[in-house]
PDB file of N, CA and C in Angstrom:
ATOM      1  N   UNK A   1       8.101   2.215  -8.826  1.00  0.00           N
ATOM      2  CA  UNK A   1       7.114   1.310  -9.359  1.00  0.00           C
ATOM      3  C   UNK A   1       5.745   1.966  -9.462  1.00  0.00           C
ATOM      4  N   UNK A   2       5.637   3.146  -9.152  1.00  0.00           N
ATOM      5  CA  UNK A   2       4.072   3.432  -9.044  1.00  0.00           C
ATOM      6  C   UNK A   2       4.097   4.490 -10.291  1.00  0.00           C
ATOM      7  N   UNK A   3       5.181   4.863 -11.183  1.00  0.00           N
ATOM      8  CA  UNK A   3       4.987   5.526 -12.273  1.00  0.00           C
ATOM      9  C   UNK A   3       5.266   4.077 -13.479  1.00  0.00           C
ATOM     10  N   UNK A   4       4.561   4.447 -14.600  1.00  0.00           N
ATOM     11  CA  UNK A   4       4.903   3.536 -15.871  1.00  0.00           C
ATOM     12  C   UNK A   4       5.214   4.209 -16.607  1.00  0.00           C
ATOM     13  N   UNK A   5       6.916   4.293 -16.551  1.00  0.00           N
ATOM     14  CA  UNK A   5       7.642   4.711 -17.866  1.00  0.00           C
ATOM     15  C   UNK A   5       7.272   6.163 -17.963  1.00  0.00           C
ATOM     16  N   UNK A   6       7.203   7.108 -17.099  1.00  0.00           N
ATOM     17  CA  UNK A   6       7.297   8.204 -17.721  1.00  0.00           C
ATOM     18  C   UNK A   6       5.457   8.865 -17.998  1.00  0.00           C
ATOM     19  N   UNK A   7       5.135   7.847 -18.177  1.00  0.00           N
ATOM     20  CA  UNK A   7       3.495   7.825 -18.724  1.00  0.00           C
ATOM     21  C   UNK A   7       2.748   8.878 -17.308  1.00  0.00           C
ATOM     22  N   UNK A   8       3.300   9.115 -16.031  1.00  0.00           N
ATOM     23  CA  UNK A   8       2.452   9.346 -14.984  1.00  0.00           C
ATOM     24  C   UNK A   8       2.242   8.026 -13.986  1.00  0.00           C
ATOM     25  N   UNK A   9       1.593   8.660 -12.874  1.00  0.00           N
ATOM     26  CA  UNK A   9       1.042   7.310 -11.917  1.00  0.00           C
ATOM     27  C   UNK A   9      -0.354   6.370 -12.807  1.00  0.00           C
ATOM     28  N   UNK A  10      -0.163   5.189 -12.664  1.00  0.00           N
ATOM     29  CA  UNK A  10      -0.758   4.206 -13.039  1.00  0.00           C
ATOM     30  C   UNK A  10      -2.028   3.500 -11.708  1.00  0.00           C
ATOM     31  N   UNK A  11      -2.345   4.529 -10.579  1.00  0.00           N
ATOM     32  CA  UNK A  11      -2.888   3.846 -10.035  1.00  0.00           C
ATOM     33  C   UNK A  11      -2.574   3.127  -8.622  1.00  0.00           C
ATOM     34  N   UNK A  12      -3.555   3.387  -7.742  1.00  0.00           N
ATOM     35  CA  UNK A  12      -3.384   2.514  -6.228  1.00  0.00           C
ATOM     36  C   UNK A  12      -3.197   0.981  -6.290  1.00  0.00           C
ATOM     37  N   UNK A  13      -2.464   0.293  -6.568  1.00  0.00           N
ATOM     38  CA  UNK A  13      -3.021  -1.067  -6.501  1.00  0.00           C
ATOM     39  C   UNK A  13      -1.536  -1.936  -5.192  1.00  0.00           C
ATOM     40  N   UNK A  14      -1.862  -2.870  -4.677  1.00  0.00           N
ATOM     41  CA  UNK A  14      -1.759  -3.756  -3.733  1.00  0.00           C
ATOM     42  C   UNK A  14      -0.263  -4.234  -4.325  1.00  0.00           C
ATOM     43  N   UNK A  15       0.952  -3.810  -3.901  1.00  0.00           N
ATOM     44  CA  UNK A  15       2.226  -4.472  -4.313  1.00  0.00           C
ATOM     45  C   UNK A  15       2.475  -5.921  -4.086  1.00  0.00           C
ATOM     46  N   UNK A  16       2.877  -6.233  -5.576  1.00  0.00           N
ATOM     47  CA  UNK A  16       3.321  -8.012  -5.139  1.00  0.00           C
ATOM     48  C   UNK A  16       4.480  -8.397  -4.554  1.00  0.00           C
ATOM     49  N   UNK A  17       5.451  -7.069  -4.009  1.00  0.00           N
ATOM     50  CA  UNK A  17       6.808  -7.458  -3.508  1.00  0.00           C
ATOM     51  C   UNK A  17       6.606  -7.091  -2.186  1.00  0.00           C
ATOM     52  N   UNK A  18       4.840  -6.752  -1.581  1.00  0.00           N
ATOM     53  CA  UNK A  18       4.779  -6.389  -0.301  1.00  0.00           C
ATOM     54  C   UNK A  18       5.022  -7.349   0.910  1.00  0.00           C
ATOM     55  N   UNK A  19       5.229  -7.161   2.110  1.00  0.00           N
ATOM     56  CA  UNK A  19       4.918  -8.129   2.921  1.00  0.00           C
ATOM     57  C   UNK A  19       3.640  -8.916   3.876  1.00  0.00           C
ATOM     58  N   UNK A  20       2.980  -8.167   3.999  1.00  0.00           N
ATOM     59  CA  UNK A  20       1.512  -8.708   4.309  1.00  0.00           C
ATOM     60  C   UNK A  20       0.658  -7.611   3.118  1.00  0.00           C
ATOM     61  N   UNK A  21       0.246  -8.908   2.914  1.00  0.00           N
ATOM     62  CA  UNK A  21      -0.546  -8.016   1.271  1.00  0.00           C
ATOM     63  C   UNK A  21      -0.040  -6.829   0.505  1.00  0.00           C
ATOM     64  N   UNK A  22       0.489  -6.553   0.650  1.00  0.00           N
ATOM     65  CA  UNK A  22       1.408  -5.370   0.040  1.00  0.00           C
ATOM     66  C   UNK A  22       0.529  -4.090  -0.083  1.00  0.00           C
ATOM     67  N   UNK A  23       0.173  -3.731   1.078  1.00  0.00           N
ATOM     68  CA  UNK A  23      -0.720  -2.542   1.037  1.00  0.00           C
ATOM     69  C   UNK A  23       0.088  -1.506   1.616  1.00  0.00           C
ATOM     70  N   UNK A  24       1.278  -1.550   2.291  1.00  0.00           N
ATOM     71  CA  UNK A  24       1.839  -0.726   2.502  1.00  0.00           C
ATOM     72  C   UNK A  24       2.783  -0.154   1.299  1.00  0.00           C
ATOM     73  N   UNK A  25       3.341  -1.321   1.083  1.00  0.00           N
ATOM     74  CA  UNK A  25       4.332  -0.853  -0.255  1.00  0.00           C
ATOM     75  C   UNK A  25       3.485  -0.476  -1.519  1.00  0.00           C
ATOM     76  N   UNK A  26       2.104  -0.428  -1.505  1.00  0.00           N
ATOM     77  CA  UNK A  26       1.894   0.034  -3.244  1.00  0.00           C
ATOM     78  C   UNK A  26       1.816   1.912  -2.723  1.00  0.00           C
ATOM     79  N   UNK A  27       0.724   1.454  -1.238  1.00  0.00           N
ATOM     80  CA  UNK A  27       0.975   3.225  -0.588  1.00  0.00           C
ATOM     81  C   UNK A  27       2.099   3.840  -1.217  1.00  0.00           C
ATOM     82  N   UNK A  28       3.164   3.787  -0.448  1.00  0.00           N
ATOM     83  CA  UNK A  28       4.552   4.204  -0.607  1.00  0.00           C
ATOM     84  C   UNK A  28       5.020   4.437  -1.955  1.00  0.00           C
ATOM     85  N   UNK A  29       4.675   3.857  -2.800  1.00  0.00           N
ATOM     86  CA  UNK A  29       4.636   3.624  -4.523  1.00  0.00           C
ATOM     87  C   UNK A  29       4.172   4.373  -4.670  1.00  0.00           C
ATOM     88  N   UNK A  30       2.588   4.725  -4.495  1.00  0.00           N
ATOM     89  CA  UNK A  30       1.724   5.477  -5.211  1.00  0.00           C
ATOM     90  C   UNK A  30       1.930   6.881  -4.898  1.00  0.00           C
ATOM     91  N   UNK A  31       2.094   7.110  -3.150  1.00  0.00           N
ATOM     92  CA  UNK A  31       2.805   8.837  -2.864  1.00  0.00           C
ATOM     93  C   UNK A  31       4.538   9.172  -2.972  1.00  0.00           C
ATOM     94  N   UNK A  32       5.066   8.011  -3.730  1.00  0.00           N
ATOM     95  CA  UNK A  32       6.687   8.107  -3.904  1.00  0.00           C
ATOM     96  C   UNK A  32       7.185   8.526  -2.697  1.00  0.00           C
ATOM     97  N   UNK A  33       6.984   7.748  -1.164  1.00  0.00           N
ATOM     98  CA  UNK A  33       7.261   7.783   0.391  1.00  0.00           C
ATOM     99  C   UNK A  33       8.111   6.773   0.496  1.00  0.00           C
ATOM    100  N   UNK A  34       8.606   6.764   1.768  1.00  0.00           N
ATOM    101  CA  UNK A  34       9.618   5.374   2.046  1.00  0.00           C
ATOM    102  C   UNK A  34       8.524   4.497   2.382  1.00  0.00           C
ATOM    103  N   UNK A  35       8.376   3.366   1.923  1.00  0.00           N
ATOM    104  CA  UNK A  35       7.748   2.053   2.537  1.00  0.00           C
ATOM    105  C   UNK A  35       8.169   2.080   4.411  1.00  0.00           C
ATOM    106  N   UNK A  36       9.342   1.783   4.492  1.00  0.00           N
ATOM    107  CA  UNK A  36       9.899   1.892   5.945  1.00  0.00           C
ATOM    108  C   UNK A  36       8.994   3.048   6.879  1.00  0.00           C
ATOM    109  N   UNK A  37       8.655   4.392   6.471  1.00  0.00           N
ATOM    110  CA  UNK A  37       7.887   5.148   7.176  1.00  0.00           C
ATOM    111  C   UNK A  37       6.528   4.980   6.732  1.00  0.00           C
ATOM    112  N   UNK A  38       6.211   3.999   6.206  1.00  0.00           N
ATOM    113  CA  UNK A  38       4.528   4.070   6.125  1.00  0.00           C
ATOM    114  C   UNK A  38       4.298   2.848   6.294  1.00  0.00           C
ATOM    115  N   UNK A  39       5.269   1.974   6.590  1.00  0.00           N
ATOM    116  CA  UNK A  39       5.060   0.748   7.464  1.00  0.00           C
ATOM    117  C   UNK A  39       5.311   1.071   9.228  1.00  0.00           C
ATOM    118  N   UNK A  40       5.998   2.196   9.539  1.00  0.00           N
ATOM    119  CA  UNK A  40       6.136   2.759  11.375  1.00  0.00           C
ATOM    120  C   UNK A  40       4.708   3.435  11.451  1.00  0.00           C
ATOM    121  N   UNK A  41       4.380   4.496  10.240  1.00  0.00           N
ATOM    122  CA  UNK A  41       2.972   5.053  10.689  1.00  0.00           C
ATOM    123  C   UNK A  41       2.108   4.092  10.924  1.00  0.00           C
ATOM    124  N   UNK A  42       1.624   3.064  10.148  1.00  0.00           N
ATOM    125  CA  UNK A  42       0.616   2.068  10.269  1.00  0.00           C
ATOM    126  C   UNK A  42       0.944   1.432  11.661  1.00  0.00           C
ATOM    127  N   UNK A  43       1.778   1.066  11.975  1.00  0.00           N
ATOM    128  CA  UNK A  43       2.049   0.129  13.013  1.00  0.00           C
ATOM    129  C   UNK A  43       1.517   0.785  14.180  1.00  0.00           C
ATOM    130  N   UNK A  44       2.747   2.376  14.123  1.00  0.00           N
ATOM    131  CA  UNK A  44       2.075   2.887  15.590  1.00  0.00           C
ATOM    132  C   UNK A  44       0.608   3.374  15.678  1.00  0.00           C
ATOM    133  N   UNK A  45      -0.160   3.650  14.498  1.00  0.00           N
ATOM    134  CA  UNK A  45      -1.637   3.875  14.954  1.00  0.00           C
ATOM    135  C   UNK A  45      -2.404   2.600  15.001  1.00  0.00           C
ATOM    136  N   UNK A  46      -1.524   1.401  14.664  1.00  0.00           N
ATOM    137  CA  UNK A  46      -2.335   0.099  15.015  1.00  0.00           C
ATOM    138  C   UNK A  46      -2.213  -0.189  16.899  1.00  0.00           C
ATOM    139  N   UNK A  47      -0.989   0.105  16.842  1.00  0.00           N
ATOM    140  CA  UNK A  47      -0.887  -0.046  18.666  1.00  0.00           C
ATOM    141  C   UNK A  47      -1.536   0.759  19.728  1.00  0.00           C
ATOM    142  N   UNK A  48      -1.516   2.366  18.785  1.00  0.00           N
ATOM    143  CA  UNK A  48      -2.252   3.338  19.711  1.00  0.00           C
ATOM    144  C   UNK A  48      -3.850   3.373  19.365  1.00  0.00           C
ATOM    145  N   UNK A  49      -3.902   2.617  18.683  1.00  0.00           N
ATOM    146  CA  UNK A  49      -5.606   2.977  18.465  1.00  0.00           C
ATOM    147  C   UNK A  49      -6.608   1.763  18.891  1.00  0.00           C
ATOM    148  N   UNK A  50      -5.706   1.008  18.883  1.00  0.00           N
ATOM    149  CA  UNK A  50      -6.056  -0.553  18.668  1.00  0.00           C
ATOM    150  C   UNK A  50      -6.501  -1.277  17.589  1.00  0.00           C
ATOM    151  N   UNK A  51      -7.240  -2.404  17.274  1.00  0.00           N
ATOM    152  CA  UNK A  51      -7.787  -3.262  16.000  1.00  0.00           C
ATOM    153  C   UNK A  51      -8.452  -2.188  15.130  1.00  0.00           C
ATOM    154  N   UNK A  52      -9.382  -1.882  16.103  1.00  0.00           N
ATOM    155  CA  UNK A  52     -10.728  -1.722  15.083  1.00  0.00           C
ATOM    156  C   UNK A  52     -10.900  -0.182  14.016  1.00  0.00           C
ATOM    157  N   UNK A  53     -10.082   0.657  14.910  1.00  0.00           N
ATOM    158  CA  UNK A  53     -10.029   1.858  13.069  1.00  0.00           C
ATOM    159  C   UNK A  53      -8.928   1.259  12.186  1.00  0.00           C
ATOM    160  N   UNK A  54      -7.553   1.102  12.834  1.00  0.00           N
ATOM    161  CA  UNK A  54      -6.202   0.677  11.775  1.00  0.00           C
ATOM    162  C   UNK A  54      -6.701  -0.431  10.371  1.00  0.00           C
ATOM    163  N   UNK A  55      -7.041  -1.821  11.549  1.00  0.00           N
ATOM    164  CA  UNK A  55      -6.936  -3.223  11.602  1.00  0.00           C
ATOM    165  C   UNK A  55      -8.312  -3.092  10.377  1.00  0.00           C
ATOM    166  N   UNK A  56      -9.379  -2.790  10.856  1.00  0.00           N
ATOM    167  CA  UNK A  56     -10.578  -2.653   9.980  1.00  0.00           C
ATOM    168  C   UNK A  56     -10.203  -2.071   8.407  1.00  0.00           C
ATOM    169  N   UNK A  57      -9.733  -0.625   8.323  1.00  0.00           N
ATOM    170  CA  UNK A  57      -9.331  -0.406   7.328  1.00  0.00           C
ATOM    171  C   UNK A  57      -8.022  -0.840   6.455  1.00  0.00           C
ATOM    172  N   UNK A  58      -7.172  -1.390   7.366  1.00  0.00           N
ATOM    173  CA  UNK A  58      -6.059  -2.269   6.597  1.00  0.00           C
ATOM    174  C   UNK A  58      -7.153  -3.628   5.817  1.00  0.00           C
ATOM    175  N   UNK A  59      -7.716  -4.405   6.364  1.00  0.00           N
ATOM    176  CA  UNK A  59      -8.247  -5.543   6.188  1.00  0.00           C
ATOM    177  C   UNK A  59      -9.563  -5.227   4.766  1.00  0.00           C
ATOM    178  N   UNK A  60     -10.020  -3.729   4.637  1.00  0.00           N
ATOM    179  CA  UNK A  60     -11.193  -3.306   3.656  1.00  0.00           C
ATOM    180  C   UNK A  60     -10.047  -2.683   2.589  1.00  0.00           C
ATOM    181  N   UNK A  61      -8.869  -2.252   2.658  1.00  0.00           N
ATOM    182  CA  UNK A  61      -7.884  -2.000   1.667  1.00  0.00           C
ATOM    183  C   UNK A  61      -7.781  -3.426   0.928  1.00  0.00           C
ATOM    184  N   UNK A  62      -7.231  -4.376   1.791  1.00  0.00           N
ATOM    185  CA  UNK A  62      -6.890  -5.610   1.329  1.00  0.00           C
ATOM    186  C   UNK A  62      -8.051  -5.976  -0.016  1.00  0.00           C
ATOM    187  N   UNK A  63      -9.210  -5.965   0.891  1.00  0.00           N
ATOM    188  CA  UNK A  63     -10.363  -6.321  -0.146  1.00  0.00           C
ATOM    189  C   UNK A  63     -10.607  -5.665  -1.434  1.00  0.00           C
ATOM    190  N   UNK A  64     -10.354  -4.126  -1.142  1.00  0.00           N
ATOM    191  CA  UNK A  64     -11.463  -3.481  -2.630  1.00  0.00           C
ATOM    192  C   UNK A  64      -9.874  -2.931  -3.073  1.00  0.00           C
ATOM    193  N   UNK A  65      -8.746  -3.206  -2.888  1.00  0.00           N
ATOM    194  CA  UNK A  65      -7.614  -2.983  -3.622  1.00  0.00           C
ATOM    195  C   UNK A  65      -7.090  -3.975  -4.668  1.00  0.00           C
ATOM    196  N   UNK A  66      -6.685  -3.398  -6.049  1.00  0.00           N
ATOM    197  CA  UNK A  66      -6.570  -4.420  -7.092  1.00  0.00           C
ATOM    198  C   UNK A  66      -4.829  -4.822  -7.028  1.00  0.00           C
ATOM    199  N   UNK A  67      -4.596  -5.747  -6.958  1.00  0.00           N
ATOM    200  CA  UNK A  67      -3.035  -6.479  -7.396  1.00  0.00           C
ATOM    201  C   UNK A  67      -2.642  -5.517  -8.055  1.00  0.00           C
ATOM    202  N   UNK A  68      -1.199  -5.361  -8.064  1.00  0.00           N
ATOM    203  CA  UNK A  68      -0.700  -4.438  -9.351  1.00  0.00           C
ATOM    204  C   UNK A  68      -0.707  -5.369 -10.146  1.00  0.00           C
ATOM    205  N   UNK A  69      -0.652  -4.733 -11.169  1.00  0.00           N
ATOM    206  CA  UNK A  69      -0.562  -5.490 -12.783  1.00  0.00           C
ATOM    207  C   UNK A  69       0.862  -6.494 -12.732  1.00  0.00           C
ATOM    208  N   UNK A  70       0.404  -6.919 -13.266  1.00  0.00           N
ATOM    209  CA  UNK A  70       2.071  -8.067 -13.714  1.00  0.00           C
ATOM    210  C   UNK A  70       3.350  -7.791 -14.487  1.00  0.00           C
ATOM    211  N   UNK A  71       2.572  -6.479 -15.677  1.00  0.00           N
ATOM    212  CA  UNK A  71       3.394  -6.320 -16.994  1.00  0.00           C
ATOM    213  C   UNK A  71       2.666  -5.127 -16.836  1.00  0.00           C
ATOM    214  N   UNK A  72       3.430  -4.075 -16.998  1.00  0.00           N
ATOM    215  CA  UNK A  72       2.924  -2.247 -17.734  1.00  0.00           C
ATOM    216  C   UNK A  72       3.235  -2.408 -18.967  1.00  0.00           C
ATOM    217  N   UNK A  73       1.624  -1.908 -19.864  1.00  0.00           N
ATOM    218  CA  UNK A  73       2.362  -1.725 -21.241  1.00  0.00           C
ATOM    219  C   UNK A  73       2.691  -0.356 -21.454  1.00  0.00           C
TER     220      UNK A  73
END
């Protein structure tokens, strides 16, 4: 999903098939990674670091990250 048709990558944007905001899955999209390992990385530097580096920048992704598009033309 993070290439359109051949065209190249289309861009960082916020997956709508994600599970909490879909900031992990557009990641994973956008560096063609497993979602599954960039949903364990996030987690364990949310536990080992605590709220405020992970939690802060998950929550400022959320914000200045755009929806993916609905339709690629």
């Amino acid at each position: 999903m993070g290439y359109s048709y051949g065209y190249g990558r289309t861009g960082l944007y916020r997956s709508r098939d994600g599970i909490l905001f879909g900031i992990c899955r557009g990641i994973a999209e956008y560096f063609d990674i497993s979602v599954f390992w960039t949903r364990v990385i996030v987690l364990v530097s949310f536990i080992l670091t605590g709220f405020f580096p992970v939690g802060a920048a998950y929550l400022l992704a959320v914000l200045l990250m755009k929806p993916e598009p609905r339709y690629r033309y």
